[in-house]
Protein backbone atom coordinates (compact mmCIF):
# COMPACT_ATOMS: atom_id res chain seq x y z
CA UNK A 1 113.16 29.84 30.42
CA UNK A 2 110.49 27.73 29.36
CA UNK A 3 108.88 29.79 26.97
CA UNK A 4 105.04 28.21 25.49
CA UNK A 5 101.97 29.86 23.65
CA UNK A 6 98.55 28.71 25.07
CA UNK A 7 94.50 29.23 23.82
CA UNK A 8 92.76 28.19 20.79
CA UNK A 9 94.04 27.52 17.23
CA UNK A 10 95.13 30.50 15.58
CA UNK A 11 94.77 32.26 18.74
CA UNK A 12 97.10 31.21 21.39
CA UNK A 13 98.97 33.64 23.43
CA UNK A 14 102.84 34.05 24.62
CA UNK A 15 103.09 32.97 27.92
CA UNK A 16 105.79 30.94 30.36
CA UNK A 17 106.41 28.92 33.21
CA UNK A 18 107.73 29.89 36.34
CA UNK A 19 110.30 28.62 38.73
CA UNK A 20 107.20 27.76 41.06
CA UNK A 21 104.98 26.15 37.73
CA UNK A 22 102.70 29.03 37.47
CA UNK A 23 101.97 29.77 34.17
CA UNK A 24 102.58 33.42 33.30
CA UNK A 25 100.87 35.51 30.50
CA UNK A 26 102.94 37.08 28.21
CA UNK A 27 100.74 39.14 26.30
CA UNK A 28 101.57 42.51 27.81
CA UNK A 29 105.53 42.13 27.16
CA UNK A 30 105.46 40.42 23.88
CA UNK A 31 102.83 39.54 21.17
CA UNK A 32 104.27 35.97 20.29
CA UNK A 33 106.88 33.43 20.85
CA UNK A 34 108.64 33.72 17.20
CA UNK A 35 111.61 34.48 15.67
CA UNK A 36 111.62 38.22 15.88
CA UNK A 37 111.14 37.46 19.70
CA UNK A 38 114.49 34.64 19.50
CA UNK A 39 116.57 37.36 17.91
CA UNK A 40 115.81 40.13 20.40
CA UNK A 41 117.80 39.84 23.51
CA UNK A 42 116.28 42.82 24.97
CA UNK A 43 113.10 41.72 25.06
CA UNK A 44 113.93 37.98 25.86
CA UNK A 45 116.52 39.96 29.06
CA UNK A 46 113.16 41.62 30.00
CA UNK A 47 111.44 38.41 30.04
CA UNK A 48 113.60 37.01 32.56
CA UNK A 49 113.65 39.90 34.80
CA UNK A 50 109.40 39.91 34.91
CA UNK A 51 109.42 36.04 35.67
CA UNK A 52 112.02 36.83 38.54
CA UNK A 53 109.95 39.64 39.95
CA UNK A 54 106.80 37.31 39.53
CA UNK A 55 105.01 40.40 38.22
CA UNK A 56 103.52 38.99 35.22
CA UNK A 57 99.60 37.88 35.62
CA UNK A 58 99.30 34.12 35.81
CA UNK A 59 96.93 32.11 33.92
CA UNK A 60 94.47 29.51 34.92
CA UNK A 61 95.73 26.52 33.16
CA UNK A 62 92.27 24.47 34.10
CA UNK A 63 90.93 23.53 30.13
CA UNK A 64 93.78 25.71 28.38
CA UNK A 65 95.31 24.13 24.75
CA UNK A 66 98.95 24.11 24.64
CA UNK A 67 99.69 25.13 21.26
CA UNK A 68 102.63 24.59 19.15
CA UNK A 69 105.51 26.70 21.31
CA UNK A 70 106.92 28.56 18.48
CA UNK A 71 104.39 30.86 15.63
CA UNK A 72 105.97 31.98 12.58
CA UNK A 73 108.06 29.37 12.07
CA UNK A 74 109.82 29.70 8.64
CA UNK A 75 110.85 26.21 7.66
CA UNK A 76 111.23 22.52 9.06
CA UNK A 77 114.38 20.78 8.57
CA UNK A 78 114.57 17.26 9.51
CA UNK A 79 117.78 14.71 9.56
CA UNK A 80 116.74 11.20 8.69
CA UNK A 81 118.27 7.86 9.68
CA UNK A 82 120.81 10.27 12.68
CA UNK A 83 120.73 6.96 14.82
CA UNK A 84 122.46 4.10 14.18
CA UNK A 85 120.40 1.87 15.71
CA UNK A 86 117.28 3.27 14.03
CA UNK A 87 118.92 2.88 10.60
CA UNK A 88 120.05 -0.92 11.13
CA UNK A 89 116.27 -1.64 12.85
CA UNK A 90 114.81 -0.22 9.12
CA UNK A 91 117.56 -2.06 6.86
CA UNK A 92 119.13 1.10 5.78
CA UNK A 93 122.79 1.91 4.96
CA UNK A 94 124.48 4.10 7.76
CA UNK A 95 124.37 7.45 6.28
CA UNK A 96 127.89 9.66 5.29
CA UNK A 97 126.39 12.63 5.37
CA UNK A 98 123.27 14.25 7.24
CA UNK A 99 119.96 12.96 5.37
CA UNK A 100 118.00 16.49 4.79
CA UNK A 101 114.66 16.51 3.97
CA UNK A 102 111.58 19.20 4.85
CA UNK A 103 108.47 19.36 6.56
CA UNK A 104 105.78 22.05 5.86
CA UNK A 105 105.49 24.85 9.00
CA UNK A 106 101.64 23.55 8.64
CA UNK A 107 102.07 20.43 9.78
CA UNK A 108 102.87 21.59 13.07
CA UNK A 109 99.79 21.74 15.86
CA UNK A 110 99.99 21.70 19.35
CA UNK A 111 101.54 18.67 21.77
CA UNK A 112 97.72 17.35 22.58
CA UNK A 113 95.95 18.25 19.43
CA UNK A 114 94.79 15.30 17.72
CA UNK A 115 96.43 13.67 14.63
CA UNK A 116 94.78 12.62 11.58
CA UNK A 117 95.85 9.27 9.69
CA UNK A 118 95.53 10.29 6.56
CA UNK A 119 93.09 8.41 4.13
CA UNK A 120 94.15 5.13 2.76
CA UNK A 121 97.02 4.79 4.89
CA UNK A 122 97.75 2.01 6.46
CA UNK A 123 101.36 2.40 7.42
CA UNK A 124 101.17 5.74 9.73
CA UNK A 125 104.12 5.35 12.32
CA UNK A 126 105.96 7.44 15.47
CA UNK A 127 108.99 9.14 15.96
CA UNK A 128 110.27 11.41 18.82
CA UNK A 129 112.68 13.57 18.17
CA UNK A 130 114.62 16.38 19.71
CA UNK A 131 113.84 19.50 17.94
CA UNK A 132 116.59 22.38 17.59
CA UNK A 133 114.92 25.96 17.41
CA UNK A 134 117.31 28.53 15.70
CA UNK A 135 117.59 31.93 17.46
CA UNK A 136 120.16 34.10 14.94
CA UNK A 137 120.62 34.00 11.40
CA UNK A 138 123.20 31.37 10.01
CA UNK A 139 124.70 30.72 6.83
CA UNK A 140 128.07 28.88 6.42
CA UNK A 141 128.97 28.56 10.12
CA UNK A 142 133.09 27.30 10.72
CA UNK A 143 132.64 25.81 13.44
CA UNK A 144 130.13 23.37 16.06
CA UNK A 145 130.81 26.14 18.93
CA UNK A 146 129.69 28.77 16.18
CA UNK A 147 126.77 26.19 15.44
CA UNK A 148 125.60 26.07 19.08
CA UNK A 149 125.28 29.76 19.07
CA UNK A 150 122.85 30.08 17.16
CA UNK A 151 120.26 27.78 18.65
CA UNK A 152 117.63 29.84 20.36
CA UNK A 153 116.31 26.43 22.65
CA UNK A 154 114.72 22.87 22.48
CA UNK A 155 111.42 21.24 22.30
CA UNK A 156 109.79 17.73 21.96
CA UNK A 157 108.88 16.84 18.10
CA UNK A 158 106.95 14.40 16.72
CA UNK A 159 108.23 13.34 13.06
CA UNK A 160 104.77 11.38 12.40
CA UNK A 161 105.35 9.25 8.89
CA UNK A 162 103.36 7.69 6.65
CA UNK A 163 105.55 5.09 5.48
CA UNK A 164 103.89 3.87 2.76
CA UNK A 165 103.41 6.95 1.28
CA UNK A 166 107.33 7.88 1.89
CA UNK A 167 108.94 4.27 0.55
CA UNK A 168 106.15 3.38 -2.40
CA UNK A 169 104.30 5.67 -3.87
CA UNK A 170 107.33 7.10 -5.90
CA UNK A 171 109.67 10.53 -5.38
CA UNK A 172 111.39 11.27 -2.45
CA UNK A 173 110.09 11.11 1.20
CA UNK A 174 107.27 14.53 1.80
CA UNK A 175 104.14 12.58 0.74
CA UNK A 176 104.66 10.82 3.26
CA UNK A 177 106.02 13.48 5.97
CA UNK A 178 103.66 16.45 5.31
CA UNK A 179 100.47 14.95 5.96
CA UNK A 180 97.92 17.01 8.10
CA UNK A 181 99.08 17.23 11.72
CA UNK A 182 101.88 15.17 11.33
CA UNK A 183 104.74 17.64 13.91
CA UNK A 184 103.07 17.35 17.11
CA UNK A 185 105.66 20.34 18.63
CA UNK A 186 106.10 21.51 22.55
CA UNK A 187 104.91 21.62 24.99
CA UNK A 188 107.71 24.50 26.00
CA UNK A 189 110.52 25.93 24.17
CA UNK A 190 113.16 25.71 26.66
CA UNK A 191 115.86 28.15 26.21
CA UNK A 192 119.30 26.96 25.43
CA UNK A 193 120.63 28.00 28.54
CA UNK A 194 119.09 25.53 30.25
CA UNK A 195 120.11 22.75 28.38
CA UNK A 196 124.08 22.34 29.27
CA UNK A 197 124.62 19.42 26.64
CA UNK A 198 122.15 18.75 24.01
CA UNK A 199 124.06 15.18 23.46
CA UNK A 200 122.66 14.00 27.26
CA UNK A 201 118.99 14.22 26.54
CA UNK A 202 116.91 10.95 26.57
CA UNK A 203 113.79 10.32 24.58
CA UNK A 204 110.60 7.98 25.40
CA UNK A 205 107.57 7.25 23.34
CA UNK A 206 104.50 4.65 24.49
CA UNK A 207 101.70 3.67 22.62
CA UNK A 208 98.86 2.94 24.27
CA UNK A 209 100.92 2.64 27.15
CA UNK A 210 103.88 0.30 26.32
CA UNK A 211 106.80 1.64 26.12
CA UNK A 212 108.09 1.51 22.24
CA UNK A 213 111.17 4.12 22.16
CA UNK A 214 113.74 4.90 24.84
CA UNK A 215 117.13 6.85 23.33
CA UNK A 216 119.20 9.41 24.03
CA UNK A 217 120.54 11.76 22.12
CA UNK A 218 124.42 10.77 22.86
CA UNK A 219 123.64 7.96 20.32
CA UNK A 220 123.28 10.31 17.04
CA UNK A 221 125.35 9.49 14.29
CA UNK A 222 125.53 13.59 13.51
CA UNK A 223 125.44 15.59 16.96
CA UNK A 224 123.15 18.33 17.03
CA UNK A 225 125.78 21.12 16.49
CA UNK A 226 127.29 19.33 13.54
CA UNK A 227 123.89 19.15 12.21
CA UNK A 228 123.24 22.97 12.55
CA UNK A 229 126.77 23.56 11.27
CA UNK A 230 126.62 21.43 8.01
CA UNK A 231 122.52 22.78 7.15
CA UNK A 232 124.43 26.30 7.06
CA UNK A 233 126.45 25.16 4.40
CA UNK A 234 123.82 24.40 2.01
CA UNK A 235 120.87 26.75 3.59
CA UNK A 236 120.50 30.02 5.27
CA UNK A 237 119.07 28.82 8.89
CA UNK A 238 116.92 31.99 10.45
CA UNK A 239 115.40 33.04 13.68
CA UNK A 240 112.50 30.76 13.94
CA UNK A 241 113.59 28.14 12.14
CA UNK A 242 112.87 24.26 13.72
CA UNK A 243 115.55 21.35 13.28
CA UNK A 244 113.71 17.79 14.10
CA UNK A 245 117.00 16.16 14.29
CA UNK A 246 115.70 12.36 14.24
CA UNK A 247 114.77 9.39 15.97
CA UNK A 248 116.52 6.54 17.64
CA UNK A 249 114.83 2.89 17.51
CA UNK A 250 111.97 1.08 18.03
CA UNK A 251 109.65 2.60 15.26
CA UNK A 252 106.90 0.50 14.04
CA UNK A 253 108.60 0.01 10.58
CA UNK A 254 110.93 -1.48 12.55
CA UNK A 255 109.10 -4.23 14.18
CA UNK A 256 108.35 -7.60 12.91
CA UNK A 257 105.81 -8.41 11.04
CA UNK A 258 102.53 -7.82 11.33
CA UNK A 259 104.19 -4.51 12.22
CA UNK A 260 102.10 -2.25 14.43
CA UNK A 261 100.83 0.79 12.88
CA UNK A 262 99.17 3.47 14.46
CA UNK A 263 95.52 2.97 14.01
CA UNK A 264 92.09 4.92 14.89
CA UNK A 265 92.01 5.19 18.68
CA UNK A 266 95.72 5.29 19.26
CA UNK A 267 97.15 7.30 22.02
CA UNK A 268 100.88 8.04 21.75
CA UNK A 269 102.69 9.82 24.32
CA UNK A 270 106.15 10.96 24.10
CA UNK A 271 109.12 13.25 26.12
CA UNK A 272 112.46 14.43 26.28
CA UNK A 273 114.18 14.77 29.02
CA UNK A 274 113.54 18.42 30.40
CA UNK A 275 111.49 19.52 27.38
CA UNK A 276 108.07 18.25 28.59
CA UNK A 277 105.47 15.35 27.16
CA UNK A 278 103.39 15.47 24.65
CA UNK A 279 100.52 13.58 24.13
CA UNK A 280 97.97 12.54 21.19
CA UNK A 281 94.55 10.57 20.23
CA UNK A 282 95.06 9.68 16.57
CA UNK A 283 91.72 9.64 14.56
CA UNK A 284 90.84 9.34 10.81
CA UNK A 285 91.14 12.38 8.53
């Protein structure tokens, strides 16, 4: 299924795409697209059966936000430097182990909302990721095939950075990571049954219209089920719960010099294969 919320901030409503692209409303089955909603088969087996049936009202998508896919999400996990090629483009040591750091649930807005460079920055870069969304609780998971059973789906996530902020200004990398709208998420939370092999997805990302990213996920150092696996080990992972499990080359801190931040005026548009496209006006905070 490809499972989205729609309407204004604060406000948006559970809804889903059909087989045919109509957009069906949700509202009467479910109240939201969160973890309680992940974790309940019932209700996600009921789901199914209404979009087969094509009972469910559809909604006119004319002027309708996309919002973030998921509500209620717990906590954001994110695995730096999980390309090689992105690591070597930056300078960086390939890593031995999974590089963890966090991103606040409130930097998270919808896949069209606008994103704010933050003030003073001058180093505010891209990065599309493949985000994991976790559908059962997990702690200290044996195995990958135990790892991929507890992923609820996949969306498209934007890990904006502020790399100033994350390589100068002292401590470790969230100043420059949890700035105001910086994890674009969605469009659709695409169930994991529709996405055979997570390690076969490719990733794109243009700004302003030229092309500046184009990976796939078979080129992550850590796959995503080892990733899943080894976070158990060190955190419980619960329904609701977003992965953003990196980004493969052709950043702007990668670039030469003068290297092309994001400025005012910006447009960056981004997919995954299957997952959707996002895409956003960057303006000044």
């Amino acid at each position: 299924m490809k499972l989205l919320r729609v309407g204004p901030v604060g406000a948006e409503r559970p809804a889903a795409l059909d087989e045919r692209g109509l957009l069906r409303d949700l509202s009467g089955l479910v109240p939201d697209v969160d973890g309680r909603l992940l974790a309940d088969e019932t209700a996600l087996a009921r789901i199914r059966q209404e979009l087969a049936e094509g009972r469910l009202p559809v909604l006119d998508q004319a002027g309708l936000r996309i919002g973030p896919p998921l509500g209620g999400i717990g906590k954001i996990v994110c695995v730096g430097l999980n390309y090689r090629d992105h690591a070597e483009e930056t300078g960086q040591a390939i890593p031995e182990e999974p590089l963890v750091f966090m991103k606040a649930p409130d930097t998270v807005v919808g896949p069209e909302d606008t994103v704010l460079i933050p003030r003073g920055s001058v180093r505010t870069d891209w990065e599309v990721e493949l985000a994991v969304v976790v559908g059962r609780t997990a702690r200290y998971l044996e195995s990958t095939d135990q790892a991929l059973g507890v992923i609820a789906g996949y969306t498209v996530t934007h890990d904006v950075s502020e790399r100033e902020f994350m390589l100068e200004r002292g401590g470790q990398w969230d100043k420059g990571k949890n700035c105001e709208t910086f994890n674009p998420l969605g469009p659709w939370l695409v169930t994991a049954d529709e996405v055979p092999d997570p390690q076969r997805l490719g990733l794109r990302l243009w700004v302003n219209g030229a092309l500046k990213q184009h990976g796939t996920t078979a080129d992550q150092i850590f796959p995503v089920a080892e990733v899943v696996r080894y976070l158990s080990q060190f955190m419980v992972l619960r329904p609701g719960d977003v992965i953003n499990t990196g980004t493969p080359a052709g950043v702007a801190n990668g670039q030469p010099y003068p290297k092309p931040f994001l400025r005012p005026g910006d447009v960056v548009e981004l997919e995954v294969d299957g997952l959707g496209r996002q895409r956003q006006e960057f303006k000044s905070a």
